[in-house]
PDB file of N, CA and C in Angstrom:
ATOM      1  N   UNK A   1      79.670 -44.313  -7.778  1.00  0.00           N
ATOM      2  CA  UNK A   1      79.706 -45.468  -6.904  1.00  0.00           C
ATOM      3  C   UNK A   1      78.611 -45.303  -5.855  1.00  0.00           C
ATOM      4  N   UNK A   2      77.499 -46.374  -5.688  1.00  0.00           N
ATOM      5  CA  UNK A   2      77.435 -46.398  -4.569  1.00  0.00           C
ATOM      6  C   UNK A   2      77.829 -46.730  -3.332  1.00  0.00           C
ATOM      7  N   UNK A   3      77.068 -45.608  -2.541  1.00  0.00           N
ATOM      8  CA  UNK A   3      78.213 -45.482  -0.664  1.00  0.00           C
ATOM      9  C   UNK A   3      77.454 -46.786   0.271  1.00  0.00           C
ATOM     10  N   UNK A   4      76.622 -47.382  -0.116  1.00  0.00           N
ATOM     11  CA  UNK A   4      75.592 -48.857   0.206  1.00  0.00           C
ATOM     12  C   UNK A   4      76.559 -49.600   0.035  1.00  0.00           C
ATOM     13  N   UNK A   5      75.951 -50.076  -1.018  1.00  0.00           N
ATOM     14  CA  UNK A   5      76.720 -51.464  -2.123  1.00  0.00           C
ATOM     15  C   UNK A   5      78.067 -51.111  -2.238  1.00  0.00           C
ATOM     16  N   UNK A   6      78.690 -49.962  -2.495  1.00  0.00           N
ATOM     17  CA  UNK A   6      80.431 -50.318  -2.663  1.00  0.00           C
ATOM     18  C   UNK A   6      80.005 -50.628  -4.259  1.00  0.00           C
ATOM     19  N   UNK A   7      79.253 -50.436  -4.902  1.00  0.00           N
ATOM     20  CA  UNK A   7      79.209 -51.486  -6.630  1.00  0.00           C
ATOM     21  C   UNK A   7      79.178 -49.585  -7.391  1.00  0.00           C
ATOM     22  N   UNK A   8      79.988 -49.693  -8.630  1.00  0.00           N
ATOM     23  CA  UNK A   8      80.011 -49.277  -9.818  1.00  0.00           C
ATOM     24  C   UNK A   8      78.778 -49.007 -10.171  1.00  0.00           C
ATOM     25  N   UNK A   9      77.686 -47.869 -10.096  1.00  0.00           N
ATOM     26  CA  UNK A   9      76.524 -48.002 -11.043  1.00  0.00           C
ATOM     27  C   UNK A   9      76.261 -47.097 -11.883  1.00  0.00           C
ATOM     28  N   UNK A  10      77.382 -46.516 -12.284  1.00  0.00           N
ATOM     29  CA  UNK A  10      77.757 -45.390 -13.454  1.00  0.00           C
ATOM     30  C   UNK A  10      79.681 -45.140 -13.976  1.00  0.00           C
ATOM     31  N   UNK A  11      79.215 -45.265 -15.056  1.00  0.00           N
ATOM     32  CA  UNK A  11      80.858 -45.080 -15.817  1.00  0.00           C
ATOM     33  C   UNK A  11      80.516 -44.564 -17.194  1.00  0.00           C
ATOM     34  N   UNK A  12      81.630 -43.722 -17.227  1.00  0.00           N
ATOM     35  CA  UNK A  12      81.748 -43.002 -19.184  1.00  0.00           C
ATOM     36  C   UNK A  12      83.235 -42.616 -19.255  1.00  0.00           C
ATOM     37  N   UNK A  13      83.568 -43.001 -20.319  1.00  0.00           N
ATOM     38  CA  UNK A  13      85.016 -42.581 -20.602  1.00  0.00           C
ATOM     39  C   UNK A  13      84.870 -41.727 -21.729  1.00  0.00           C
ATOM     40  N   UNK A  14      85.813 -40.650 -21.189  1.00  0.00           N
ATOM     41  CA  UNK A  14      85.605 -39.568 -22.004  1.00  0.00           C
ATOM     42  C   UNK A  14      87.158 -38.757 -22.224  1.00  0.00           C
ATOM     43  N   UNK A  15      87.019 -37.757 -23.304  1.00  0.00           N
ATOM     44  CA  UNK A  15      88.424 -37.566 -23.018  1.00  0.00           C
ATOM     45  C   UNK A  15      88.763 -36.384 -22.503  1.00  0.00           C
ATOM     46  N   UNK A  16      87.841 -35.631 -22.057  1.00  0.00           N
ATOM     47  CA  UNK A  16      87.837 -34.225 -21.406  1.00  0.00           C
ATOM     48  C   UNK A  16      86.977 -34.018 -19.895  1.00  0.00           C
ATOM     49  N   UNK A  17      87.346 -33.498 -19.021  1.00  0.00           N
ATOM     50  CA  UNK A  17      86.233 -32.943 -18.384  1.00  0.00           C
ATOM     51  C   UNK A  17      85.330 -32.066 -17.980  1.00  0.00           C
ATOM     52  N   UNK A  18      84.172 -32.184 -18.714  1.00  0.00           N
ATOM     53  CA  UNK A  18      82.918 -31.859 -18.935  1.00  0.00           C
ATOM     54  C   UNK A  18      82.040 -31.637 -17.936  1.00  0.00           C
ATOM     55  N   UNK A  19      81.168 -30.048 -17.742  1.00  0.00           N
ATOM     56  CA  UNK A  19      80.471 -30.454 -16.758  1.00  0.00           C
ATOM     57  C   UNK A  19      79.606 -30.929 -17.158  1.00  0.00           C
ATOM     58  N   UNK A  20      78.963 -31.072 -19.048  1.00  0.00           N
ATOM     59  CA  UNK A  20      77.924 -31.779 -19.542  1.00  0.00           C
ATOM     60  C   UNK A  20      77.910 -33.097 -19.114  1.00  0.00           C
ATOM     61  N   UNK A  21      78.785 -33.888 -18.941  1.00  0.00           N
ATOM     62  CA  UNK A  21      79.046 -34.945 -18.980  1.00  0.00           C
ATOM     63  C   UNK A  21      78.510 -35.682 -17.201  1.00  0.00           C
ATOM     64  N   UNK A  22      78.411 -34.680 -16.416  1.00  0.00           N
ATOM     65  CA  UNK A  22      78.279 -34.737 -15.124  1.00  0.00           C
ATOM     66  C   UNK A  22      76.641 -34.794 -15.015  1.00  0.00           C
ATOM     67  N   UNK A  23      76.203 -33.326 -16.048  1.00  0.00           N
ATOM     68  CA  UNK A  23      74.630 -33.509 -16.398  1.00  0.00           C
ATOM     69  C   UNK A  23      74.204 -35.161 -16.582  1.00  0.00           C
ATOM     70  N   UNK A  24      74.781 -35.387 -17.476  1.00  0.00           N
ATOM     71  CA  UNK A  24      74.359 -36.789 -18.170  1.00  0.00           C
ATOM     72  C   UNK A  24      74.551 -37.671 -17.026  1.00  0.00           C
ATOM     73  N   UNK A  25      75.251 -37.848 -16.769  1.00  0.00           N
ATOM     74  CA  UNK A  25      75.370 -39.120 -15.490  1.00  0.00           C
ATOM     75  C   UNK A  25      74.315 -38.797 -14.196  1.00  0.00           C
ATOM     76  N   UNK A  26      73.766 -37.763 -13.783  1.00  0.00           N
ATOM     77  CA  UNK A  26      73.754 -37.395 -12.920  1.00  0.00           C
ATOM     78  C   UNK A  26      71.830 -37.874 -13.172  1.00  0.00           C
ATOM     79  N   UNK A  27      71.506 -37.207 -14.910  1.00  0.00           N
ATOM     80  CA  UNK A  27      70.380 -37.645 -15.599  1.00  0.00           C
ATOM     81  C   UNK A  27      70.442 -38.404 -15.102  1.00  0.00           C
ATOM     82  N   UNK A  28      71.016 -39.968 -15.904  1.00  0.00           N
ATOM     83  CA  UNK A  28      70.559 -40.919 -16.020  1.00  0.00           C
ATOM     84  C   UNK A  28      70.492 -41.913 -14.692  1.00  0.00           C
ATOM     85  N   UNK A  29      71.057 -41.610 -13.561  1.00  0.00           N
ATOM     86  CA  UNK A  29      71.313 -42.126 -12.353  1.00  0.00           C
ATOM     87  C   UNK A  29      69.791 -41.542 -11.818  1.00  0.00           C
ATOM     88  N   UNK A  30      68.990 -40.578 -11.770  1.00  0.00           N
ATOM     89  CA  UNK A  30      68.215 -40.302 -11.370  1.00  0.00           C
ATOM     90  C   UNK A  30      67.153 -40.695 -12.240  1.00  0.00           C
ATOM     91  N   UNK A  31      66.997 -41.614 -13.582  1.00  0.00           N
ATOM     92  CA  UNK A  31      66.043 -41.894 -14.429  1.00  0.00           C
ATOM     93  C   UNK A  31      66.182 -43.520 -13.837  1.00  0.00           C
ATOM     94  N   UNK A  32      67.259 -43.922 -13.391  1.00  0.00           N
ATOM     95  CA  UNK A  32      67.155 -45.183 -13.065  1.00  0.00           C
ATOM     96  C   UNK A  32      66.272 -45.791 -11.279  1.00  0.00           C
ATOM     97  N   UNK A  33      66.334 -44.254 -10.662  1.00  0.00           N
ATOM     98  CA  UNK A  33      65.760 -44.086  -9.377  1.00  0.00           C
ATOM     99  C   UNK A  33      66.549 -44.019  -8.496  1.00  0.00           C
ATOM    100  N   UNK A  34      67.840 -43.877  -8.880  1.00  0.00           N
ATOM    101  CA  UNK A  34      68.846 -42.941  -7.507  1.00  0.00           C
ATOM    102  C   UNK A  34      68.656 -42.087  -7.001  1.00  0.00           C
ATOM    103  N   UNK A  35      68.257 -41.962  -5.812  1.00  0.00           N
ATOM    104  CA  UNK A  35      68.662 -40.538  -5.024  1.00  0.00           C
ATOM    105  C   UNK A  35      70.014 -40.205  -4.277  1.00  0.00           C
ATOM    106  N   UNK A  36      70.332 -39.066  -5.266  1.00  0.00           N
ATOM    107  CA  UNK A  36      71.705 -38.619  -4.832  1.00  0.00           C
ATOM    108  C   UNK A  36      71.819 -37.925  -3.755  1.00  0.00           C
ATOM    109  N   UNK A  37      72.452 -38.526  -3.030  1.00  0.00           N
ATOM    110  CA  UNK A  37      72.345 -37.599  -1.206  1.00  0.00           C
ATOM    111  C   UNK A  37      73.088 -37.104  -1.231  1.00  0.00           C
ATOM    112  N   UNK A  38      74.414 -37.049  -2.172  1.00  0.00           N
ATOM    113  CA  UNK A  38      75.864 -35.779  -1.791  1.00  0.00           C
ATOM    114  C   UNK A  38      76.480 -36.157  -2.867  1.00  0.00           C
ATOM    115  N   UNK A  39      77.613 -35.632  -3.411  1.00  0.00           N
ATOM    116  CA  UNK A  39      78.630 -35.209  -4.557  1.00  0.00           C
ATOM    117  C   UNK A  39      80.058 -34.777  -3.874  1.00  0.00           C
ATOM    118  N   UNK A  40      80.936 -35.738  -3.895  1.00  0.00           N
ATOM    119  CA  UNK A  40      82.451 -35.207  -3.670  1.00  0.00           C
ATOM    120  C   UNK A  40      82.957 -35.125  -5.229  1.00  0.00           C
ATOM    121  N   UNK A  41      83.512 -33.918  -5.590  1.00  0.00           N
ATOM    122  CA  UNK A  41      84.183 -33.689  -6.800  1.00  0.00           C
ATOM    123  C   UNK A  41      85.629 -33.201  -6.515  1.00  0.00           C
ATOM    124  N   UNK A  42      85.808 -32.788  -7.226  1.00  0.00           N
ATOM    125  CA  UNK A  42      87.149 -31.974  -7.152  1.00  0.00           C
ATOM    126  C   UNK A  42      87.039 -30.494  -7.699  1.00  0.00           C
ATOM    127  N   UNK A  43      85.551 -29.842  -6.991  1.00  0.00           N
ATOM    128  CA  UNK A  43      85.904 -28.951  -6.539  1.00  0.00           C
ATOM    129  C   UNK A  43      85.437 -27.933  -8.325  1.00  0.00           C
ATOM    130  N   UNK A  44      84.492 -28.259  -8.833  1.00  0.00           N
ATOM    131  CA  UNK A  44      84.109 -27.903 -10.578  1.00  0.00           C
ATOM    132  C   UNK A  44      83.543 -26.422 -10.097  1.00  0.00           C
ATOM    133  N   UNK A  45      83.948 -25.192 -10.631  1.00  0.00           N
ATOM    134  CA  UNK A  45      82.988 -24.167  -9.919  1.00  0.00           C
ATOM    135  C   UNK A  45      81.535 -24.382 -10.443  1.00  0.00           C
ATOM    136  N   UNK A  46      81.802 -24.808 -11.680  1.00  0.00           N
ATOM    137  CA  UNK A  46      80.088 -24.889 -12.438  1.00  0.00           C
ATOM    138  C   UNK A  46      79.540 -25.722 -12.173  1.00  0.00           C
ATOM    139  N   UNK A  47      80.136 -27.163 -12.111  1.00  0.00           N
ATOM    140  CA  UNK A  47      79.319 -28.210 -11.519  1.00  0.00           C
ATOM    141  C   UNK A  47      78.306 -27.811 -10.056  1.00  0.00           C
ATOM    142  N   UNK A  48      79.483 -27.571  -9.172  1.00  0.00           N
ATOM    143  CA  UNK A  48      79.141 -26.617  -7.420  1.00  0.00           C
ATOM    144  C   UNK A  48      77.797 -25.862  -7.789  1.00  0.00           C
ATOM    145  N   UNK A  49      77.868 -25.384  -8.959  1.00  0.00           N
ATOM    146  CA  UNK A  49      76.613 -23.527  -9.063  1.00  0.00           C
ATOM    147  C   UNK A  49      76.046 -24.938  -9.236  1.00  0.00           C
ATOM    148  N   UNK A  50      75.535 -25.436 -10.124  1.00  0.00           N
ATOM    149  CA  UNK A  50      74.512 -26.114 -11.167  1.00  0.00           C
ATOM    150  C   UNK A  50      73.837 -27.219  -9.934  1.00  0.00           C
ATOM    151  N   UNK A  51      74.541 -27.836  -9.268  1.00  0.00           N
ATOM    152  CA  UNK A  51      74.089 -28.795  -8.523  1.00  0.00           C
ATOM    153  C   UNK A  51      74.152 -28.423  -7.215  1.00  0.00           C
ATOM    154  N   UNK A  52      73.903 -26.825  -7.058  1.00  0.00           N
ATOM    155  CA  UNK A  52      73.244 -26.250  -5.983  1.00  0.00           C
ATOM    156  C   UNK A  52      72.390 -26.897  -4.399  1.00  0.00           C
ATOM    157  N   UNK A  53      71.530 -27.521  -5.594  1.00  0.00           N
ATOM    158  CA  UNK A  53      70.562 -28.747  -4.343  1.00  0.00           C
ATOM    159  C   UNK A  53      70.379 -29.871  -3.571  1.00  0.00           C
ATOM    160  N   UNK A  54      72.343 -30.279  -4.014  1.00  0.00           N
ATOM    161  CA  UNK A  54      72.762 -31.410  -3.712  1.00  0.00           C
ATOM    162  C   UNK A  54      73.778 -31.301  -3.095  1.00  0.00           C
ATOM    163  N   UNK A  55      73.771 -31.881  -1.746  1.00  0.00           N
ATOM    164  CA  UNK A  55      74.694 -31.382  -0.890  1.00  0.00           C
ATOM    165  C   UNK A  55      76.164 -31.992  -1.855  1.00  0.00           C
ATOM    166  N   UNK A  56      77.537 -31.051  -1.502  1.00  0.00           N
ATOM    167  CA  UNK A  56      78.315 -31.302  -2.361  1.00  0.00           C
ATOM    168  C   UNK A  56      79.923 -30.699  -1.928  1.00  0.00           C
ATOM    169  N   UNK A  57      80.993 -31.869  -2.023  1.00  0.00           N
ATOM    170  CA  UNK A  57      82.174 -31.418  -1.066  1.00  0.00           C
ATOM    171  C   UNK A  57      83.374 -31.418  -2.202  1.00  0.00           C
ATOM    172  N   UNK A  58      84.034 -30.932  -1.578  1.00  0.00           N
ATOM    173  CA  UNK A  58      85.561 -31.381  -2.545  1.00  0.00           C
ATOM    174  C   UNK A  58      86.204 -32.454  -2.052  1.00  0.00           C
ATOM    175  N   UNK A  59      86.652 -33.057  -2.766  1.00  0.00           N
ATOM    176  CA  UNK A  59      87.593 -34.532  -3.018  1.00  0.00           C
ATOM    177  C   UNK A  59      89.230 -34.141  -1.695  1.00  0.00           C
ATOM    178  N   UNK A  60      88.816 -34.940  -0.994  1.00  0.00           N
ATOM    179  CA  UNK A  60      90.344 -34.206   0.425  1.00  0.00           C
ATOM    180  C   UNK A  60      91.535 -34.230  -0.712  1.00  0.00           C
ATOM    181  N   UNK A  61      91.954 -35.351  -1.273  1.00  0.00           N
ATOM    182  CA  UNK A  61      92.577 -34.563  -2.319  1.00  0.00           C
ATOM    183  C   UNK A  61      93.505 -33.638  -2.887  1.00  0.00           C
ATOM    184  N   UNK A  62      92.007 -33.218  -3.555  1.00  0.00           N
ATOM    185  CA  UNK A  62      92.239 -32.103  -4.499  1.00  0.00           C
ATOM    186  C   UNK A  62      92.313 -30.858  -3.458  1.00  0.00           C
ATOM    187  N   UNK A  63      91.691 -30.792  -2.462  1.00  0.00           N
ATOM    188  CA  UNK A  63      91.864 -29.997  -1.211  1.00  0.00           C
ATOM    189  C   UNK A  63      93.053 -29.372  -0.773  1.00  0.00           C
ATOM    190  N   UNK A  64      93.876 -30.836  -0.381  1.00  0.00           N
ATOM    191  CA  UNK A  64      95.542 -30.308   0.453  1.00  0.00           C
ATOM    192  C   UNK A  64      96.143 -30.070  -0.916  1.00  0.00           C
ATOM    193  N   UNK A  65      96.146 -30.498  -2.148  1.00  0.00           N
ATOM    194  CA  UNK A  65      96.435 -30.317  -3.090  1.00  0.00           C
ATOM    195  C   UNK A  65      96.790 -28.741  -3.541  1.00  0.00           C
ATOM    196  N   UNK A  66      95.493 -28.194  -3.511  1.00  0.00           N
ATOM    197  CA  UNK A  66      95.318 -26.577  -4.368  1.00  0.00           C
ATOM    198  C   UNK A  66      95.599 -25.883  -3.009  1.00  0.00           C
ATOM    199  N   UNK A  67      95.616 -26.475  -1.552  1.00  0.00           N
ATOM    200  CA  UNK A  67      96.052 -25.860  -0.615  1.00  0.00           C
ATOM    201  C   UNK A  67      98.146 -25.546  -0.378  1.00  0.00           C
ATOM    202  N   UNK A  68      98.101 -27.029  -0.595  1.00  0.00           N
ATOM    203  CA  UNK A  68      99.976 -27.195  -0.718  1.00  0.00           C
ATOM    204  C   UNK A  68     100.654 -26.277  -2.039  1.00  0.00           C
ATOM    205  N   UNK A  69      99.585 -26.190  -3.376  1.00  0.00           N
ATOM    206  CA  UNK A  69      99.911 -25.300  -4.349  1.00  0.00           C
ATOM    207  C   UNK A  69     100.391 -23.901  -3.842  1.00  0.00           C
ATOM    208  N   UNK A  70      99.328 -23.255  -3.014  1.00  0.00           N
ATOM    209  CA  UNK A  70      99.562 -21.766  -2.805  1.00  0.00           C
ATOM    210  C   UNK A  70     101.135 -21.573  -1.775  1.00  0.00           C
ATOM    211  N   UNK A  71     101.193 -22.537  -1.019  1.00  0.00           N
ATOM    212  CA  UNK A  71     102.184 -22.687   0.111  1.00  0.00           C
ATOM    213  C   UNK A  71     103.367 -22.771  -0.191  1.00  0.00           C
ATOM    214  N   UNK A  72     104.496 -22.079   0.308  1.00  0.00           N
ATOM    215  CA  UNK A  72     105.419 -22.149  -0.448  1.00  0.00           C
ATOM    216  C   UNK A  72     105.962 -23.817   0.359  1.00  0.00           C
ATOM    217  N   UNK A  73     107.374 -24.277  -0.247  1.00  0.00           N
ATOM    218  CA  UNK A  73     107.785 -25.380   0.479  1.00  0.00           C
ATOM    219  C   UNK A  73     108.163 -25.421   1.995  1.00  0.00           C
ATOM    220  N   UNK A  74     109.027 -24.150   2.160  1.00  0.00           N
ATOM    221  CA  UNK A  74     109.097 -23.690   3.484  1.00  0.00           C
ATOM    222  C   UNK A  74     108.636 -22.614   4.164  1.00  0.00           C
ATOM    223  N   UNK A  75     107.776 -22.136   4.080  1.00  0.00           N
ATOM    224  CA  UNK A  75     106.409 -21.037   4.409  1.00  0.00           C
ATOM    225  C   UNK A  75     106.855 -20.323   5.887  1.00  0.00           C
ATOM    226  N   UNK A  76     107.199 -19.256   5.845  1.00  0.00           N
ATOM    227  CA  UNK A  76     107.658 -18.494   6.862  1.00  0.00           C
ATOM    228  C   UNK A  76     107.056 -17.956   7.993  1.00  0.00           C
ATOM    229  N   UNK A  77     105.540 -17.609   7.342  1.00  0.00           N
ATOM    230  CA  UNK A  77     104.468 -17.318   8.295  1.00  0.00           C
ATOM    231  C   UNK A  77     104.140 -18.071   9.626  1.00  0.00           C
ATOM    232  N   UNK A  78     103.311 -17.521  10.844  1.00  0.00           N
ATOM    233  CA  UNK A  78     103.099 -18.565  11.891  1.00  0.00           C
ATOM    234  C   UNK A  78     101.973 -19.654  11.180  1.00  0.00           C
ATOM    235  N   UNK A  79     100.802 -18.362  10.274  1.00  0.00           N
ATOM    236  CA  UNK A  79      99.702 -18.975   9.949  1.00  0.00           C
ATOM    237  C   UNK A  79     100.067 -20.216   8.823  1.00  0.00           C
ATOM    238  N   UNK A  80     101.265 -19.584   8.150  1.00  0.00           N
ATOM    239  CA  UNK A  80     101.167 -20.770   6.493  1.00  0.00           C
ATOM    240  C   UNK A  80     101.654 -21.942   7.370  1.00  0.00           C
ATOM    241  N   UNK A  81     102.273 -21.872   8.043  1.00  0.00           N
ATOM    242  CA  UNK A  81     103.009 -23.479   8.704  1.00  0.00           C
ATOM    243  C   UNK A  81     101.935 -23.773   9.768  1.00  0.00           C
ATOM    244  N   UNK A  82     101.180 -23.363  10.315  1.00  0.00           N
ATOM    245  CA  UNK A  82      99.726 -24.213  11.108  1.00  0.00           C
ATOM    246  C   UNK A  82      98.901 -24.353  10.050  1.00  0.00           C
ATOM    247  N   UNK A  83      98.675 -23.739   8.743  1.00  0.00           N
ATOM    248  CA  UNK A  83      97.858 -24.550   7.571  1.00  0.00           C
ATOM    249  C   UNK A  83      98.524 -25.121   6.972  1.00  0.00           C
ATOM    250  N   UNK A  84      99.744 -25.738   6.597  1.00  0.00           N
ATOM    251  CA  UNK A  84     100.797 -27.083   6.295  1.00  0.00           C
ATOM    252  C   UNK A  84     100.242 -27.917   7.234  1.00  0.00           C
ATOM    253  N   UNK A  85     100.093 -27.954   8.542  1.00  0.00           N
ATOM    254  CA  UNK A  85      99.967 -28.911   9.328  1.00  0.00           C
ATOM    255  C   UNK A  85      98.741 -29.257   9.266  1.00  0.00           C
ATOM    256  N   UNK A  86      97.591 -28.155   9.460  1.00  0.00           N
ATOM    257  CA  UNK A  86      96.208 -29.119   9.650  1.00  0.00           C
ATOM    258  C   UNK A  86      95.992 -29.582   8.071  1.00  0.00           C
ATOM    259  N   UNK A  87      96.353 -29.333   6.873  1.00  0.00           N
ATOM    260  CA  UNK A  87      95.709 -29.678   5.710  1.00  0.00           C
ATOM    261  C   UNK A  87      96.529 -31.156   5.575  1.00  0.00           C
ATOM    262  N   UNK A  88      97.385 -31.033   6.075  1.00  0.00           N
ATOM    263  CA  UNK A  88      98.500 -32.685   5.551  1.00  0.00           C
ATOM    264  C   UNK A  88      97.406 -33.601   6.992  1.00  0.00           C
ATOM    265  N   UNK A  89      96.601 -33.742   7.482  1.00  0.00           N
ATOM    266  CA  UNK A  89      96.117 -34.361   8.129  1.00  0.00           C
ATOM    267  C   UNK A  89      94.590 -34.899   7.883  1.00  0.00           C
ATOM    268  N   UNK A  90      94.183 -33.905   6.877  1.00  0.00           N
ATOM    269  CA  UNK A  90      93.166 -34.097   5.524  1.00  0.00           C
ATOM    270  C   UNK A  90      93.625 -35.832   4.535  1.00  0.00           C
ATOM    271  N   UNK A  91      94.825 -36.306   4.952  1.00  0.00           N
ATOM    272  CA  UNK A  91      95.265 -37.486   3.395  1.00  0.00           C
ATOM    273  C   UNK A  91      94.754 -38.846   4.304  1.00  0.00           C
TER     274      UNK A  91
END
């Protein structure tokens, strides 16, 4: 998507996720004369290595997400319950 226009200017449906597939889009967006100024993903370790030169964040997300994963539900620590709080303020 562009962060301008708000308009759709890349789509592929696929049934896996691929970081080839990220190559390809990423190609052809830059054959059309995009310059990509940043990348929110969810966080691909290979995608992250590979697209090194492009500034690049994780999806908030997938963030509190793999953060709320490690946490238990009622987290005993001082620290796990002040990181419950600032990550649920990430949505």
């Amino acid at each position: 998507m562009d962060s301008v226009s708000e308009k759709v200017i890349y789509h592929q449906l696929v049934k896996t996720e691929r970081d080839e597939y990220y190559h390809v889009a990423l190609n052809r967006l830059r054959e059309k004369g995009y310059i990509i100024q940043s990348i929110t993903c969810d966080g691909r370790r290979g995608l992250l290595r590979d697209l090194f030169d492009t500034p690049t964040q994780m999806c908030h997300f997938h963030l509190v997400a793999m953060v709320m994963r490690k946490l238990r539900k009622k987290h005993k620590s001082t620290a796990g319950k002040a990181l419950k709080i600032l990550v649920k303020t990430l949505k």
